[in-house]
C-alpha atoms as a PDB file:
ATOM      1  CA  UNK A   1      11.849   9.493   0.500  1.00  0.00           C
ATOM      2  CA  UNK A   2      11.260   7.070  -2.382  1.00  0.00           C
ATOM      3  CA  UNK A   3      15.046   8.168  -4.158  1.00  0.00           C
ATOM      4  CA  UNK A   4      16.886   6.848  -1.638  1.00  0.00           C
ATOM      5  CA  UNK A   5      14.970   3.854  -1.979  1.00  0.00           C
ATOM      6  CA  UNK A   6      16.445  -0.181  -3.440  1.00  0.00           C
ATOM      7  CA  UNK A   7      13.969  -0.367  -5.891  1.00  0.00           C
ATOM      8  CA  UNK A   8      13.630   2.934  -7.239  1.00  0.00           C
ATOM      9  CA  UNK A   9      17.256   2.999  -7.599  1.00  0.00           C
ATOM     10  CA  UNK A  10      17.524  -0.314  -9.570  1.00  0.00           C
ATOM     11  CA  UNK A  11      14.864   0.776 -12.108  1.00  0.00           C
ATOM     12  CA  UNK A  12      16.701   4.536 -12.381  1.00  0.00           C
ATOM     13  CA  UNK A  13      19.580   2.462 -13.158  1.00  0.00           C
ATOM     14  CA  UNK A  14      18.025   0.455 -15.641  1.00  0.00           C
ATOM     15  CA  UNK A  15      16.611   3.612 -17.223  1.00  0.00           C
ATOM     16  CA  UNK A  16      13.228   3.653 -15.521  1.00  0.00           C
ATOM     17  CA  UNK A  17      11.265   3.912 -12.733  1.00  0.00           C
ATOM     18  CA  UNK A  18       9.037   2.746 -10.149  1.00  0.00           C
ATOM     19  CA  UNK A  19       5.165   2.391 -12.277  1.00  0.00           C
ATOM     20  CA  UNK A  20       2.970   5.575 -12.017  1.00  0.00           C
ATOM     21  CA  UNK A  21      -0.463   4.680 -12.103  1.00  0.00           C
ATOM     22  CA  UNK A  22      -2.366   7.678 -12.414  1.00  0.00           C
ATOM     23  CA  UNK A  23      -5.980   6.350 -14.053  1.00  0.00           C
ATOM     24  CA  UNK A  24      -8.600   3.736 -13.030  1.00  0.00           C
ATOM     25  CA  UNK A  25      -7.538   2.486 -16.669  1.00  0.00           C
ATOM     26  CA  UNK A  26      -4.294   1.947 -16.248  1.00  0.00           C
ATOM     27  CA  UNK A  27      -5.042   0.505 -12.587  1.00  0.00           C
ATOM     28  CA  UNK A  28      -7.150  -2.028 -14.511  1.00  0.00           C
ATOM     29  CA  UNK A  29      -4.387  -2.990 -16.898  1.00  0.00           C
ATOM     30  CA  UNK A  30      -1.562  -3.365 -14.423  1.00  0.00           C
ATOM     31  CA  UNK A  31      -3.977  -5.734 -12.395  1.00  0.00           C
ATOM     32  CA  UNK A  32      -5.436  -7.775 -15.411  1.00  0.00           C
ATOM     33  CA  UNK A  33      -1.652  -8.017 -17.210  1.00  0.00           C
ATOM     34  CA  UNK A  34       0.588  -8.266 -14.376  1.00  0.00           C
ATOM     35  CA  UNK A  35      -0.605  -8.597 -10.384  1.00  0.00           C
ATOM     36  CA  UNK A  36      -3.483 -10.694 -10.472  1.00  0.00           C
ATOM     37  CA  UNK A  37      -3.318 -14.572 -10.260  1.00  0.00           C
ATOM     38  CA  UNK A  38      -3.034 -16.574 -13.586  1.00  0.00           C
ATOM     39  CA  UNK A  39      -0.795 -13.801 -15.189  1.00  0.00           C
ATOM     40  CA  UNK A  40       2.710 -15.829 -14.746  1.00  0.00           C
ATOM     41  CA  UNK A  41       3.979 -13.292 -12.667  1.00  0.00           C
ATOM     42  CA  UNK A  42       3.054 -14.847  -8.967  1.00  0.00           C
ATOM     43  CA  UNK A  43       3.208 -10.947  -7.932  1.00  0.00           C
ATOM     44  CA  UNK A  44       1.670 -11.765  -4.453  1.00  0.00           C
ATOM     45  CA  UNK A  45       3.794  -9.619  -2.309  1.00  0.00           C
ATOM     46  CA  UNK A  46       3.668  -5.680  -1.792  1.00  0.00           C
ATOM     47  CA  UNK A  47       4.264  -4.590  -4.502  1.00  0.00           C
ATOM     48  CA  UNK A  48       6.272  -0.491  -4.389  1.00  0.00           C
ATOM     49  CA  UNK A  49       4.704   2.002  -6.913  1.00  0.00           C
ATOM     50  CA  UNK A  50       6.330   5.015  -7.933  1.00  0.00           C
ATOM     51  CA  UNK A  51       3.544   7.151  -5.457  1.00  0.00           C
ATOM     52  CA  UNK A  52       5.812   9.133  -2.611  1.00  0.00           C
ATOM     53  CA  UNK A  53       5.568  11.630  -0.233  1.00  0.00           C
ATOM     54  CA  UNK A  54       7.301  15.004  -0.188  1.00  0.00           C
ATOM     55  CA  UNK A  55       6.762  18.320   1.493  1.00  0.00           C
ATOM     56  CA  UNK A  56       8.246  21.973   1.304  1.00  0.00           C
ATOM     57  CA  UNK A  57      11.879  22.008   2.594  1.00  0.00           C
ATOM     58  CA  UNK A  58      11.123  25.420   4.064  1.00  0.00           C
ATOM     59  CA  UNK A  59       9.518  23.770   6.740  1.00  0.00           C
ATOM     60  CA  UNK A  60      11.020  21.092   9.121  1.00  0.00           C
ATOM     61  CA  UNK A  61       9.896  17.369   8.323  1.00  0.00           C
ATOM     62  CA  UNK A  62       6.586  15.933   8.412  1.00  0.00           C
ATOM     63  CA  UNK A  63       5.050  19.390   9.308  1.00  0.00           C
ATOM     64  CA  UNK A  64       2.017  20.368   7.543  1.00  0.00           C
ATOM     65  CA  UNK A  65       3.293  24.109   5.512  1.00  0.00           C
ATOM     66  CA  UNK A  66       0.623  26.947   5.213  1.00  0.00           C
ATOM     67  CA  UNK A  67      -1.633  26.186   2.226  1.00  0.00           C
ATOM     68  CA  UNK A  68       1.313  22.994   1.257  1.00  0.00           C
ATOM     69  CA  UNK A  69      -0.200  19.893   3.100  1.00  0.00           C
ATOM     70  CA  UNK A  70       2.726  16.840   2.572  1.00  0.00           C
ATOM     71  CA  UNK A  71       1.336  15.362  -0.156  1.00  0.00           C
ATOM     72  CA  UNK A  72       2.009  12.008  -1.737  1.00  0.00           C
ATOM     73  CA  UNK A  73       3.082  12.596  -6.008  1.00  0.00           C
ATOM     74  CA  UNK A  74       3.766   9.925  -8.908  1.00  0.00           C
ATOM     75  CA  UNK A  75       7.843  10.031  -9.489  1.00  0.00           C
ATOM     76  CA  UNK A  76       7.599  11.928 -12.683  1.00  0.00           C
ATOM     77  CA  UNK A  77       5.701  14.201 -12.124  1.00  0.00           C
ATOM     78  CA  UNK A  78       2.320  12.872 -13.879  1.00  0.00           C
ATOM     79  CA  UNK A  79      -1.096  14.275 -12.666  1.00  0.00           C
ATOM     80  CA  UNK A  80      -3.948  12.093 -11.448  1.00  0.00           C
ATOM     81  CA  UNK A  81      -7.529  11.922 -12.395  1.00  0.00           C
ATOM     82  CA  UNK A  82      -7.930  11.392  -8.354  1.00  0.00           C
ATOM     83  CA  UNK A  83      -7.071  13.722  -5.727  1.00  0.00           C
ATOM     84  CA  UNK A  84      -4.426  12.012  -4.373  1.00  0.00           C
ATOM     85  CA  UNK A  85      -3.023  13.818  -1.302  1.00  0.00           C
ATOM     86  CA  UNK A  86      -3.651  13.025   2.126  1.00  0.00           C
ATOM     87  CA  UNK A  87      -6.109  15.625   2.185  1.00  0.00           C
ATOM     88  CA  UNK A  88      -8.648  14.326   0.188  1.00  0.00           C
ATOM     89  CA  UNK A  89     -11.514  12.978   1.663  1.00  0.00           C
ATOM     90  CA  UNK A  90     -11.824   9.604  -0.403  1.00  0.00           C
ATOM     91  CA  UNK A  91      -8.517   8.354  -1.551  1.00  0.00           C
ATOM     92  CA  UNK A  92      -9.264   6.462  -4.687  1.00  0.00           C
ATOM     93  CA  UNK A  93      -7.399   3.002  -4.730  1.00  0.00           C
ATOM     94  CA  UNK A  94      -5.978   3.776  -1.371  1.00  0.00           C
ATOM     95  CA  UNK A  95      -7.492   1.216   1.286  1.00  0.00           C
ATOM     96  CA  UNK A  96      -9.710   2.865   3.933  1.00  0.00           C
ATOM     97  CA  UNK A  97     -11.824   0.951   6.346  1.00  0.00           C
ATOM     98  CA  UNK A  98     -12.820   1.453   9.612  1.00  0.00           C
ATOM     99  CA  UNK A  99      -9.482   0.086  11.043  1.00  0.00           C
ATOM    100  CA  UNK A 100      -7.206   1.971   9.089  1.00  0.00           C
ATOM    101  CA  UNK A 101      -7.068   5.623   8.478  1.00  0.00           C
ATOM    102  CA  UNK A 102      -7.825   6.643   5.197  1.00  0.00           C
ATOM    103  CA  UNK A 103      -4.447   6.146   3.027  1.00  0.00           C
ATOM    104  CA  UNK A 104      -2.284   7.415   2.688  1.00  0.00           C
ATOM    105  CA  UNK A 105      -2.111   8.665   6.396  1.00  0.00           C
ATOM    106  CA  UNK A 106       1.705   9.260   6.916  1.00  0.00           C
ATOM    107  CA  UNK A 107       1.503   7.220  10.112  1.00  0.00           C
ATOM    108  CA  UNK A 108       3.257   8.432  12.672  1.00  0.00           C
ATOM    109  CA  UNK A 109       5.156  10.525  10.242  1.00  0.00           C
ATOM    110  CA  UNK A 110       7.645   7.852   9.201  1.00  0.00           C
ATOM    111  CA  UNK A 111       5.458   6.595   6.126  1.00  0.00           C
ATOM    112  CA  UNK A 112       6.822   8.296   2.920  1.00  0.00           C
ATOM    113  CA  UNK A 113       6.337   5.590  -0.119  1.00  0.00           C
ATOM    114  CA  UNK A 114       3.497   3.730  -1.557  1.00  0.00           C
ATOM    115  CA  UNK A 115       2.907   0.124  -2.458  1.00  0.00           C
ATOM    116  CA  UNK A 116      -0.009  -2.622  -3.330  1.00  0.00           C
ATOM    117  CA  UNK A 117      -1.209  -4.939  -0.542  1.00  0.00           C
ATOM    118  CA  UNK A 118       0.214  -8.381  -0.483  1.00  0.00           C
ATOM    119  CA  UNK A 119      -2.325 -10.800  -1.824  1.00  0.00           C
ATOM    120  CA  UNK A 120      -2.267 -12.454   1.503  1.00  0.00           C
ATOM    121  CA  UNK A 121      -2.917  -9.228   3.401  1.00  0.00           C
ATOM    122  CA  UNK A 122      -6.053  -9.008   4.480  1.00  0.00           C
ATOM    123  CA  UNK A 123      -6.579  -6.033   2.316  1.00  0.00           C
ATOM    124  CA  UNK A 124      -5.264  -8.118  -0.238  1.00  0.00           C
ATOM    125  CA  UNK A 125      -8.476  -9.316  -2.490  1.00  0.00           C
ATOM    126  CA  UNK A 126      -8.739  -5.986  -3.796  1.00  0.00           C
ATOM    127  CA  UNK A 127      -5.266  -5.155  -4.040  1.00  0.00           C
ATOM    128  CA  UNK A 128      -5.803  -2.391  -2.489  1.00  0.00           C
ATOM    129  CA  UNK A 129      -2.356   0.825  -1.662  1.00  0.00           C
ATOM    130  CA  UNK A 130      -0.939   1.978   1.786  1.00  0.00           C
ATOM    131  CA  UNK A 131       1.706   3.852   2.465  1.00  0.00           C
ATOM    132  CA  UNK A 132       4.602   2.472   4.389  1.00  0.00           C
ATOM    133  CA  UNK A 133       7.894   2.931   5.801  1.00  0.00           C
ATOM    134  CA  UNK A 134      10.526   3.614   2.814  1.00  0.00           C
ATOM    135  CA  UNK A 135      13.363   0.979   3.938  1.00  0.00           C
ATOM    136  CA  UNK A 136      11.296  -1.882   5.477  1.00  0.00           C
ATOM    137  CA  UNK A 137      11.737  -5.325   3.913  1.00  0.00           C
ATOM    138  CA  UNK A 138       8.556  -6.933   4.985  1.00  0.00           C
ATOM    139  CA  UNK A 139       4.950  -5.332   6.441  1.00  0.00           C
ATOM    140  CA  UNK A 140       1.790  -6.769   7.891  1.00  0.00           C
ATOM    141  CA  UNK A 141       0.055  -4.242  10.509  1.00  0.00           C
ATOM    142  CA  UNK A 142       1.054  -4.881  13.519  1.00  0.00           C
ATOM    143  CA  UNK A 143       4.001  -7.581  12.699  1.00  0.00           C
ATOM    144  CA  UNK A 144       6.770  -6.099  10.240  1.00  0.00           C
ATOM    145  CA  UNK A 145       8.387  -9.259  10.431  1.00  0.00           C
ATOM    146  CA  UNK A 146       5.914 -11.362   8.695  1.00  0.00           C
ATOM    147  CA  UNK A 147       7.741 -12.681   5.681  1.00  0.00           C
ATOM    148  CA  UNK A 148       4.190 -14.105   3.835  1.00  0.00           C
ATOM    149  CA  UNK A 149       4.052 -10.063   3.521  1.00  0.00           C
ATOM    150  CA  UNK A 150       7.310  -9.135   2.088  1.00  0.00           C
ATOM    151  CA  UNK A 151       8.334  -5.720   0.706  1.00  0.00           C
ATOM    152  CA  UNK A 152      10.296  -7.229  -2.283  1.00  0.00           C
ATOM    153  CA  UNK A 153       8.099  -6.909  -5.533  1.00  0.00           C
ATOM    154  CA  UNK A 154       8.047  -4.122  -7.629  1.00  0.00           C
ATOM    155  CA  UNK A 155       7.138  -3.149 -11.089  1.00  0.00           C
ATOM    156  CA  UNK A 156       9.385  -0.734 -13.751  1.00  0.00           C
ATOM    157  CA  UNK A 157       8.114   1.085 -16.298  1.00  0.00           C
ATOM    158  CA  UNK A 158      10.035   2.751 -18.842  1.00  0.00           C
ATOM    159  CA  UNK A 159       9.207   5.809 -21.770  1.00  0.00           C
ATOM    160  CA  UNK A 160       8.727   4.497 -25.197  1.00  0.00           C
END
């Protein structure tokens, strides 16, 4: 779960947390001001977002509860225009192709936190979200050791 996570920790710390995107227009204003190319940033790595996965402790993990699907939230607590749970049949910003599951999947039940495709990902042009293994350092399908796809960017947000 995203709490126990590096970065989540570092922006709780710094009195923040991990960025909740929860509309197309503030989708479009985190890529236009801060991910895509020419913004000074160089964010071309995943990138974690405050989007996790959590489930009714009633039931043991990564089991579906009656009527309580595990479902992936923002981490404070904002609603989404979107329907995003992994129960929705188009996951809006999530990547879905005919390769990958439509995201966020929960693959093999060990994927509990969010992030944006490295720009070098093949998923990458559109910058596109997964969900992935909480403590991994680096993540390219098939290869988690590929360090042109490293699990090290992140972006804080904090209340005005």
């Amino acid at each position: 779960m995203i709490k126990t996570h590096p970065e989540f920790q570092a922006a709780k710390n710094l009195g923040g947390y991990l960025v909740t995107i929860t509309s197309t227009a503030e989708w479009n204003w985190v890529r236009t001001n801060l991910i895509n190319s020419g913004t000074g940033y160089n964010m071309n790595h995943n990138i974690w977002i405050g989007n996790n996965k959590v489930r009714n402790a009633a039931f043991p993990n990564n089991t579906v509860s009656p009527g309580i699907p595990i479902e992936f939230y923002w981490v404070t607590g904002e609603n989404s225009k979107f329907n995003w749970t992994n129960t929705a049949t188009v996951q809006h910003n999530f990547q879905t192709n005919s390769n990958i599951p439509d995201e966020p999947n929960n693959h093999n039940n060990n994927e509990g936190c969010s992030h944006i495709w490295s720009a070098n990902s093949a998923f990458g042009s559109n910058r596109t979200w997964n969900d992935a293994p909480c403590h991994i350092t680096s993540f390219f399908p098939g290869d988690l050791s590929n360090q042109n796809s490293a699990m090290n960017e992140f972006i804080f947000e904090f209340h005005q």
